[in-house]
Each structure stands twice: as C-alpha cells, then as structure tokens.
PDB file of N, CA and C in Angstrom:
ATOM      1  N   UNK A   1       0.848  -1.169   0.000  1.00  0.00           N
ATOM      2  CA  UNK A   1       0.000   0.000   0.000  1.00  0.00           C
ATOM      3  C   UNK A   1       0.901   1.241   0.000  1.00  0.00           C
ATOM      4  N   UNK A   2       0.494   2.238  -1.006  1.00  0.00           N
ATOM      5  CA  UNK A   2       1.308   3.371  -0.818  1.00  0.00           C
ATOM      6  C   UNK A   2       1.084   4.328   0.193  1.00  0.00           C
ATOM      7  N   UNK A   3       1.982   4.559   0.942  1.00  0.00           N
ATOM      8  CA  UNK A   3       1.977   6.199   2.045  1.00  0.00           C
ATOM      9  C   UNK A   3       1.400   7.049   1.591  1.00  0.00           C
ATOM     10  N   UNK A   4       0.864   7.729   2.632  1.00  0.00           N
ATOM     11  CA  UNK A   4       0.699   9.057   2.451  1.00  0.00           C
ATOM     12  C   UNK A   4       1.403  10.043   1.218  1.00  0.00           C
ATOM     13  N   UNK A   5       2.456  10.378   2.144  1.00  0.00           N
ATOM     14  CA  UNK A   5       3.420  11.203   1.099  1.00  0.00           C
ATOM     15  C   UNK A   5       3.857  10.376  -0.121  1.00  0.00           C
ATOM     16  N   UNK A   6       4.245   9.343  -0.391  1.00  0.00           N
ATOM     17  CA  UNK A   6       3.969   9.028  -1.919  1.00  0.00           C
ATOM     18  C   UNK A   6       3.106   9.389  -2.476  1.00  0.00           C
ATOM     19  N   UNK A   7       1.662   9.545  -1.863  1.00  0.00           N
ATOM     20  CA  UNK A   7       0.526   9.718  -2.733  1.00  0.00           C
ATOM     21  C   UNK A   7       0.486  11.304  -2.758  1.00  0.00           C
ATOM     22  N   UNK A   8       0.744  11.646  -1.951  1.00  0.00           N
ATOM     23  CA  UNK A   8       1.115  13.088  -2.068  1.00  0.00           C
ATOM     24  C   UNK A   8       2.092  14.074  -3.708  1.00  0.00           C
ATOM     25  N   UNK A   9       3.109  13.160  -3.263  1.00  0.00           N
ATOM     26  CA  UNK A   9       3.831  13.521  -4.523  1.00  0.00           C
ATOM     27  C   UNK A   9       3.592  13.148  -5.410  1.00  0.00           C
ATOM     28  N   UNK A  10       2.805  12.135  -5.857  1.00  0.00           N
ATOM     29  CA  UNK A  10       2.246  11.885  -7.080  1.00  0.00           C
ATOM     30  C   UNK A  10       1.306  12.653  -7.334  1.00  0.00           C
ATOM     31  N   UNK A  11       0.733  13.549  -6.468  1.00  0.00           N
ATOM     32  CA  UNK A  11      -1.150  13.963  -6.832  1.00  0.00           C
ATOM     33  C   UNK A  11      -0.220  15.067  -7.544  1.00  0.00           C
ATOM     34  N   UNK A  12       0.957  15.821  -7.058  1.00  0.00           N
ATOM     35  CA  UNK A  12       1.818  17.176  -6.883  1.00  0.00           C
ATOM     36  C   UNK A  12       2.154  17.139  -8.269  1.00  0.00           C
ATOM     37  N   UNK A  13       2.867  15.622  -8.681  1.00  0.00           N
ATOM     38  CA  UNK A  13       3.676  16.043  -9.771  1.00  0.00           C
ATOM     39  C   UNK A  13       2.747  15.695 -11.456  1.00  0.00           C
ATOM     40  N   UNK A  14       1.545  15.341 -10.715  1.00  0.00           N
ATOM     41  CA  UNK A  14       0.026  15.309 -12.142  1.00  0.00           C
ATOM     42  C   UNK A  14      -0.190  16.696 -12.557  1.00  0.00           C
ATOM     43  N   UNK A  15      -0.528  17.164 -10.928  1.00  0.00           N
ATOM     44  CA  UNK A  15      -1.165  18.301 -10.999  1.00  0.00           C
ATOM     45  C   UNK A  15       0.161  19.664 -11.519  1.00  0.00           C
ATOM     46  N   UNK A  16       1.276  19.405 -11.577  1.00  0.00           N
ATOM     47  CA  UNK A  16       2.089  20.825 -12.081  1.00  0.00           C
ATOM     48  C   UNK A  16       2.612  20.162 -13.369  1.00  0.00           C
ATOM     49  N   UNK A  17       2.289  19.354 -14.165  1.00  0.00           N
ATOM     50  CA  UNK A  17       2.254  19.101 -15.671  1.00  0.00           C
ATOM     51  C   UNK A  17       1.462  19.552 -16.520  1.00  0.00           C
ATOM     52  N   UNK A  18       1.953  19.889 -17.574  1.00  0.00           N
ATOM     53  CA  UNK A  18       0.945  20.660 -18.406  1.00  0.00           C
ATOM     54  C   UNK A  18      -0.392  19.889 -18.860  1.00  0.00           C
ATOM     55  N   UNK A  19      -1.400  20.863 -19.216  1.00  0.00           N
ATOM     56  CA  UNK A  19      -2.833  20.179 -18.716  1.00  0.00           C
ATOM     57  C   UNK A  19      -2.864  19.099 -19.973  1.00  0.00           C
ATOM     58  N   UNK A  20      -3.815  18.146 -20.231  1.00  0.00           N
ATOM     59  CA  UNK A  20      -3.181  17.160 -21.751  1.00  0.00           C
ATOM     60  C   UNK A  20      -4.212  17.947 -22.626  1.00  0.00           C
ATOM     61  N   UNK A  21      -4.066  17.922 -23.631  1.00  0.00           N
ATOM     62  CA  UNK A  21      -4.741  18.421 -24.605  1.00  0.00           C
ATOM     63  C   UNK A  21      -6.107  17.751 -24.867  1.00  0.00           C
ATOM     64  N   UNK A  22      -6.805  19.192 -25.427  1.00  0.00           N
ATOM     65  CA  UNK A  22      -8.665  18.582 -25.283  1.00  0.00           C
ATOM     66  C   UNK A  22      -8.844  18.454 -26.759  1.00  0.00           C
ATOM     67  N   UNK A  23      -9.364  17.447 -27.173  1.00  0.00           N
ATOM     68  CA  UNK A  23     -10.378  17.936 -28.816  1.00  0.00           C
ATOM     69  C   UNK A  23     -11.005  19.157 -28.939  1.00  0.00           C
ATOM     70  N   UNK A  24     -10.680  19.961 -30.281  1.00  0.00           N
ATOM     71  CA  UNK A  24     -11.551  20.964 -30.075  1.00  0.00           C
ATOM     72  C   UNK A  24     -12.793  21.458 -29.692  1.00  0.00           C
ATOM     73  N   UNK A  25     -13.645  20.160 -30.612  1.00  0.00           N
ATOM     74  CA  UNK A  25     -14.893  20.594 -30.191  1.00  0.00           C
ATOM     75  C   UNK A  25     -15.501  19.897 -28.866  1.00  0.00           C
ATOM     76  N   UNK A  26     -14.957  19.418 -28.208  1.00  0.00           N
ATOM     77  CA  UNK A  26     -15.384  19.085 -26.751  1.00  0.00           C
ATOM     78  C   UNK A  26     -16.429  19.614 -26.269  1.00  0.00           C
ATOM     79  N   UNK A  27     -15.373  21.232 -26.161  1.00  0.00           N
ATOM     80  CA  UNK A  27     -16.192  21.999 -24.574  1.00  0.00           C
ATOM     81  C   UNK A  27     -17.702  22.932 -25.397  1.00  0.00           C
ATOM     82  N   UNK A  28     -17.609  22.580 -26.823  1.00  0.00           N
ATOM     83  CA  UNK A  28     -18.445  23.003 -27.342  1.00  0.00           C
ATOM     84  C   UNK A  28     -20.016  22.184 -27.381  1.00  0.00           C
ATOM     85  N   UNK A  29     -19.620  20.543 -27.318  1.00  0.00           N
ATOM     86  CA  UNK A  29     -20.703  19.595 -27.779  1.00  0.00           C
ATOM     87  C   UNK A  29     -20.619  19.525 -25.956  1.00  0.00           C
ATOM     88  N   UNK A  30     -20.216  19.491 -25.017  1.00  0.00           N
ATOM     89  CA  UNK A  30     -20.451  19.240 -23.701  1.00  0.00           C
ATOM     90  C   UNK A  30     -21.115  20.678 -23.528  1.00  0.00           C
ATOM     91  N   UNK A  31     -21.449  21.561 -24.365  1.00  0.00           N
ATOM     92  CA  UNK A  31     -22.099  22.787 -23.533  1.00  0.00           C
ATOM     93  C   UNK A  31     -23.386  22.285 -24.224  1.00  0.00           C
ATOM     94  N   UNK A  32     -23.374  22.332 -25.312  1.00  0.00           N
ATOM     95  CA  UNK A  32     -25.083  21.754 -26.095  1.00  0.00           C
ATOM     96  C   UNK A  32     -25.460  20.539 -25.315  1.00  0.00           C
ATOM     97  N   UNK A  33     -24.713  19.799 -24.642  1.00  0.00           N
ATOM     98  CA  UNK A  33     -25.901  18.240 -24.410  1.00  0.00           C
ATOM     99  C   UNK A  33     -26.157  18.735 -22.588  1.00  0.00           C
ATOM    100  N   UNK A  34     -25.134  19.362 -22.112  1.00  0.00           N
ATOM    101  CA  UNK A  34     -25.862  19.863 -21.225  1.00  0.00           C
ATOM    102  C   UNK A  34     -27.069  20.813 -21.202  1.00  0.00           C
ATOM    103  N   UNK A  35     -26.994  21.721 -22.550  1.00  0.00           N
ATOM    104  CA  UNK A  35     -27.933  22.512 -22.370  1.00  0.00           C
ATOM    105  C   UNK A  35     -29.943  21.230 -22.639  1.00  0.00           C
ATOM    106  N   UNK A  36     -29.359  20.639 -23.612  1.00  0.00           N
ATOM    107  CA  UNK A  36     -30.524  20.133 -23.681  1.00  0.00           C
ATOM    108  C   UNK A  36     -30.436  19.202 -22.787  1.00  0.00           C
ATOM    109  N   UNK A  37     -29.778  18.544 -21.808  1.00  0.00           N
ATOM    110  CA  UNK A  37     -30.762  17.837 -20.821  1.00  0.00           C
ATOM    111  C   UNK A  37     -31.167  18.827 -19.879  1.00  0.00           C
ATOM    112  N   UNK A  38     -30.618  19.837 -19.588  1.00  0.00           N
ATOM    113  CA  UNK A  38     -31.499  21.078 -18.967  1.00  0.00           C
ATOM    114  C   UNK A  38     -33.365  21.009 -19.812  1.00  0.00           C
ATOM    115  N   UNK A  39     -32.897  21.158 -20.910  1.00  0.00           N
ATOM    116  CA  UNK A  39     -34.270  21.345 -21.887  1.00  0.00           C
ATOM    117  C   UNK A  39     -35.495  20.535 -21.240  1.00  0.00           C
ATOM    118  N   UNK A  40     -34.675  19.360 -21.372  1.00  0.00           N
ATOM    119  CA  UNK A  40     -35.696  17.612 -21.425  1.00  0.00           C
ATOM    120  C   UNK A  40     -35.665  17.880 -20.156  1.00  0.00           C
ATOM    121  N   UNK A  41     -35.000  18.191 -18.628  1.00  0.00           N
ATOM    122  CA  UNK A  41     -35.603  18.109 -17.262  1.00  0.00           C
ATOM    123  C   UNK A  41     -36.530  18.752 -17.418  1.00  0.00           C
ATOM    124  N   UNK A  42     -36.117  20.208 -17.796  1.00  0.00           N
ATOM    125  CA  UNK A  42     -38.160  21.086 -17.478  1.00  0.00           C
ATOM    126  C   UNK A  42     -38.659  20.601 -18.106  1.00  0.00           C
ATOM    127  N   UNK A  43     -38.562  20.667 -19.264  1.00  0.00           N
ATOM    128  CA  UNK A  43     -39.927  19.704 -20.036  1.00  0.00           C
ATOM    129  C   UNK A  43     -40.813  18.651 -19.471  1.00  0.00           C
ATOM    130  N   UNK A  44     -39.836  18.014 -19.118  1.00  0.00           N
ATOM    131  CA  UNK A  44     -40.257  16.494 -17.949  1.00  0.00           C
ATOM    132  C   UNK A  44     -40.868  16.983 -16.606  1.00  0.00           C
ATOM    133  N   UNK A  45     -40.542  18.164 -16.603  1.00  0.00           N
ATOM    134  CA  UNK A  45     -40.938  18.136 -14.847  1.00  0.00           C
ATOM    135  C   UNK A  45     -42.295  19.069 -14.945  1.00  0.00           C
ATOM    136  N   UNK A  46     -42.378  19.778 -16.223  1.00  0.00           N
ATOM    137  CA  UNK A  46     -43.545  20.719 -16.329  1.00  0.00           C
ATOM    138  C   UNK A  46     -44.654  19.446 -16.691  1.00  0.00           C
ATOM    139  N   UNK A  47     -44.324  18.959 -17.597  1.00  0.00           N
ATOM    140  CA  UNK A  47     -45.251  17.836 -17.865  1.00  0.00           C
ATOM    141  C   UNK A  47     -46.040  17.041 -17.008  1.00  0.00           C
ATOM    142  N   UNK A  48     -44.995  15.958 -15.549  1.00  0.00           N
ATOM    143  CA  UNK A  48     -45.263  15.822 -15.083  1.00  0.00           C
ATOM    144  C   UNK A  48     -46.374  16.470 -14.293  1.00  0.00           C
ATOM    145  N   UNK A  49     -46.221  18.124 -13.640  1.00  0.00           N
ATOM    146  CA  UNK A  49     -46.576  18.783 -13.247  1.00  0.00           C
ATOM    147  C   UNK A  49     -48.082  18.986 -13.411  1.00  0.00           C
ATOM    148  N   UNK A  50     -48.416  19.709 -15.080  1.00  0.00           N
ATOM    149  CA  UNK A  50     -49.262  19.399 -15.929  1.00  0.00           C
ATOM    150  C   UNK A  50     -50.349  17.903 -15.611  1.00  0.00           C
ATOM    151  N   UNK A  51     -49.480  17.094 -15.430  1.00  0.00           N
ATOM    152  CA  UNK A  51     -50.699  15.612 -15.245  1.00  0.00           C
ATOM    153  C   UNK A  51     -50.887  15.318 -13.813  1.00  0.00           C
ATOM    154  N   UNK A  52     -50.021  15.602 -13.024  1.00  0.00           N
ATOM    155  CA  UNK A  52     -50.452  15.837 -11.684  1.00  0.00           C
ATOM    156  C   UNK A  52     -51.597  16.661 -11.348  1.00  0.00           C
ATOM    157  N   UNK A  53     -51.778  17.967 -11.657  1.00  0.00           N
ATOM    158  CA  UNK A  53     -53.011  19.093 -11.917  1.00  0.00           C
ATOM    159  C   UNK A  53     -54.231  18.144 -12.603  1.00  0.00           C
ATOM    160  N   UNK A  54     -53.797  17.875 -13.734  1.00  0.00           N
ATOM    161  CA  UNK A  54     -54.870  17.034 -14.581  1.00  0.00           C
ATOM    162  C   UNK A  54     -55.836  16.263 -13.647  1.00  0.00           C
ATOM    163  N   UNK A  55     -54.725  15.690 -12.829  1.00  0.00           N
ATOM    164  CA  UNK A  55     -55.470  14.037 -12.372  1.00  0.00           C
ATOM    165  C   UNK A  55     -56.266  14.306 -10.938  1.00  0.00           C
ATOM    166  N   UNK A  56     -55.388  15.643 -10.216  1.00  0.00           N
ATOM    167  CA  UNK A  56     -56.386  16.094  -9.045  1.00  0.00           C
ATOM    168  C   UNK A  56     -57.837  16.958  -9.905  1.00  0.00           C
ATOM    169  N   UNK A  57     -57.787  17.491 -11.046  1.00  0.00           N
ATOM    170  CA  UNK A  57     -58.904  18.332 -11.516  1.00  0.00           C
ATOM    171  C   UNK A  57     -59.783  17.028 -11.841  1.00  0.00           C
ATOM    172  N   UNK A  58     -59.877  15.318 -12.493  1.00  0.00           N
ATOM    173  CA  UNK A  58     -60.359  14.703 -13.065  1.00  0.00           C
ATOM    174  C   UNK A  58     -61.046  13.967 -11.400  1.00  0.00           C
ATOM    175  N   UNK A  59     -60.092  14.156 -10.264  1.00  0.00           N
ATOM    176  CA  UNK A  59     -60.448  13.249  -9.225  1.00  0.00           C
ATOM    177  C   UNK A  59     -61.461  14.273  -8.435  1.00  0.00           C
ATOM    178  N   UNK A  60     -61.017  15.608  -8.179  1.00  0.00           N
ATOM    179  CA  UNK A  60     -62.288  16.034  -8.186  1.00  0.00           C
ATOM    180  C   UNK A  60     -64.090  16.381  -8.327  1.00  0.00           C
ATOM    181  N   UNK A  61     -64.078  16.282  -9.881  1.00  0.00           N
ATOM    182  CA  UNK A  61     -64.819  16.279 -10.727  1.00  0.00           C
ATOM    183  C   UNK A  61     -65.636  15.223 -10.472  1.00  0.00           C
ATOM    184  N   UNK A  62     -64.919  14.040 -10.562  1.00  0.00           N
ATOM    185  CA  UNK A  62     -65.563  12.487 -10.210  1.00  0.00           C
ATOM    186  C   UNK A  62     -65.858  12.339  -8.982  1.00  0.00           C
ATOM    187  N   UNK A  63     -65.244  12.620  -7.884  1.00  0.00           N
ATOM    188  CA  UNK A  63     -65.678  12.654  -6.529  1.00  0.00           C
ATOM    189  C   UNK A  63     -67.176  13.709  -6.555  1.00  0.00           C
ATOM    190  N   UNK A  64     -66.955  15.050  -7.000  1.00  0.00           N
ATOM    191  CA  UNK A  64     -68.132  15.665  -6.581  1.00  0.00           C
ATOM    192  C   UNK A  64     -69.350  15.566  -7.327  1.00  0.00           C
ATOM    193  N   UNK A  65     -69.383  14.522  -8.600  1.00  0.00           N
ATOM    194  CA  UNK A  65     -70.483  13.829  -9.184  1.00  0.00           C
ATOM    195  C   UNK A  65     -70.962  12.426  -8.795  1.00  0.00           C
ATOM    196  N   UNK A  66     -69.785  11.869  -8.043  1.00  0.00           N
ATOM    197  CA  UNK A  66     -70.354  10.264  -8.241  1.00  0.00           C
ATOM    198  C   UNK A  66     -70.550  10.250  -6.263  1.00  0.00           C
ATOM    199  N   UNK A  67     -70.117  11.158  -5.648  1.00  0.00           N
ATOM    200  CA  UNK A  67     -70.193  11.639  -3.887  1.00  0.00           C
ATOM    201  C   UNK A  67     -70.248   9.952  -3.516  1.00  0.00           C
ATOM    202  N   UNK A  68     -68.677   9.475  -3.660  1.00  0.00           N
ATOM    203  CA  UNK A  68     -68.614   8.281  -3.083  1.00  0.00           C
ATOM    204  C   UNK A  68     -68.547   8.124  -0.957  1.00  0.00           C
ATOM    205  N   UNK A  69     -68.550   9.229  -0.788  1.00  0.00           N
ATOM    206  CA  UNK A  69     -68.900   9.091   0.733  1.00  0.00           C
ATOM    207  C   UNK A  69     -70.286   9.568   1.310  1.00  0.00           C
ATOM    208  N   UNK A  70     -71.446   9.153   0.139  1.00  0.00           N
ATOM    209  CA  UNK A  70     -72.484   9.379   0.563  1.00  0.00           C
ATOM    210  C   UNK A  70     -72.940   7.643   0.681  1.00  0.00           C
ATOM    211  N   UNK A  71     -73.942   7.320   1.303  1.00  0.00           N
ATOM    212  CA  UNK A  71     -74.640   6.250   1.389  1.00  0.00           C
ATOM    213  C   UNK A  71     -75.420   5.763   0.452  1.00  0.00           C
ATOM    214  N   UNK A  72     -75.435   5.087  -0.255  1.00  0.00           N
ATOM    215  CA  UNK A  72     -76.275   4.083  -1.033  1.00  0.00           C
ATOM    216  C   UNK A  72     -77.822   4.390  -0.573  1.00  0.00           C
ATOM    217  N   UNK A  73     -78.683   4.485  -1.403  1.00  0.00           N
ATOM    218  CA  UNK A  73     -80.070   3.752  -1.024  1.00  0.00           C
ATOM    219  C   UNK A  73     -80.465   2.590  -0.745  1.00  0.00           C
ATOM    220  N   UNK A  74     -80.919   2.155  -0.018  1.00  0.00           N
ATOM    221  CA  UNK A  74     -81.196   0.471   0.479  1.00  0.00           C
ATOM    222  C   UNK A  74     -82.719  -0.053  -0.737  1.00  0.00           C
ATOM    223  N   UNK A  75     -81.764  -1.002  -1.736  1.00  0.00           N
ATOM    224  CA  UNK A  75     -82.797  -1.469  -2.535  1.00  0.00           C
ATOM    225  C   UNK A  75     -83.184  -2.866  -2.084  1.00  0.00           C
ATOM    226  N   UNK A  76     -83.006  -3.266  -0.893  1.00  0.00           N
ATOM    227  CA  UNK A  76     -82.948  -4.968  -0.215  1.00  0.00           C
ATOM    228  C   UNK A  76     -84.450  -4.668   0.499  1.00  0.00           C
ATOM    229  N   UNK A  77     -84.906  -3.884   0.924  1.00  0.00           N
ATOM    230  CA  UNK A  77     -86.190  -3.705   1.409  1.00  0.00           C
ATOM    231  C   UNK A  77     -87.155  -2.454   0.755  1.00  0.00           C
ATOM    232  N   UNK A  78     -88.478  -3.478   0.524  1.00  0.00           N
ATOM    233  CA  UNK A  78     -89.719  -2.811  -0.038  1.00  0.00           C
ATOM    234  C   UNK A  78     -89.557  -1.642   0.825  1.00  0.00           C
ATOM    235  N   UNK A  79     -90.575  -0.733   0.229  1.00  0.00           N
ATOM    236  CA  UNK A  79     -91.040   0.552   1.292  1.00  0.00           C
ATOM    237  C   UNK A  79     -92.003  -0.154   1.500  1.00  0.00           C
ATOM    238  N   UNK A  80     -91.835   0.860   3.106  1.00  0.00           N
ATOM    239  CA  UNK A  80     -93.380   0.009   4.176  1.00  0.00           C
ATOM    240  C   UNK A  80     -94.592   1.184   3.753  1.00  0.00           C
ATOM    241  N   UNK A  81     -95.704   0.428   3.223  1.00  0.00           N
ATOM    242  CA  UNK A  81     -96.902   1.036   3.214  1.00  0.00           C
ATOM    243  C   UNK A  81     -97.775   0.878   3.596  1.00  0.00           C
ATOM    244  N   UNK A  82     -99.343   1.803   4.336  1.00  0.00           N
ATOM    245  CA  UNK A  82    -100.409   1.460   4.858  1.00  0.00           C
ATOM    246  C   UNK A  82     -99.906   0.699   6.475  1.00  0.00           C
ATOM    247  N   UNK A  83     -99.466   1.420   7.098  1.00  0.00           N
ATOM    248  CA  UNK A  83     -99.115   1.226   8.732  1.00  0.00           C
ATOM    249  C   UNK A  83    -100.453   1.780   9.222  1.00  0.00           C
TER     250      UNK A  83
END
C-alpha cells in the first residue's frame, strides 16, 4: 500500500504538468448536451406537473359527481306502506 506522502507527490507532480490536450470541439458539444438535458428536465418536470393538476382536476370532478362518501339507497327492502 502506498503512504501518504507518496501519494502526495504523485497527486503534486500530475497536478504541475501541463494540462493534456482537449479535442476541439469538446467543450463546445459538452455545452449543447448539457444545455438540452437542462431542456428535457423542465420539459419532464412541467409535464409531469401538468398531469399531476390534470389528475387532481379529473379526481375532483368524479368525486363531486359520483359523492362516493355518501350512502347508497337500500334497494334490499320494499317501502313500508299502509301502517
């Protein structure tokens, strides 16, 4: 296992070498694909957003037409008539 200070002087003598050379268009195509997954997150997250709204406006709607916490009518017994 290497020491400390070995690892030391190795990090020292990476880091004061000249930097290695980049492809040109690198820092150019790494600025576009970052920009569009920026794009595609909002997109994705507005969307999401969008159907979240949707699905509370649709659960609404259905709750306050179909009033599933109201009681049923009892169709198991006639009405009583002539008491």
């Amino acid at each position: 296992m290497v020491n400390r200070v070995e690892r030391e002087a190795a990090v020292r003598r990476i880091l004061e070498q000249t930097p290695p050379q980049v492809p040109a268009g690198l820092y150019d195509a790494a600025v576009r694909r970052g920009a569009r997954m920026l794009r595609r997150r909002t997109l994705a997250r507005r969307a999401l957003w969008l159907l979240l709204c949707a699905a509370a406006v649709a659960f609404t709607v259905w709750a306050l037409t179909v009033r599933p916490w109201a009681e049923p009518p009892s169709q198991t017994t006639p009405p009583v008539t002539d008491w």
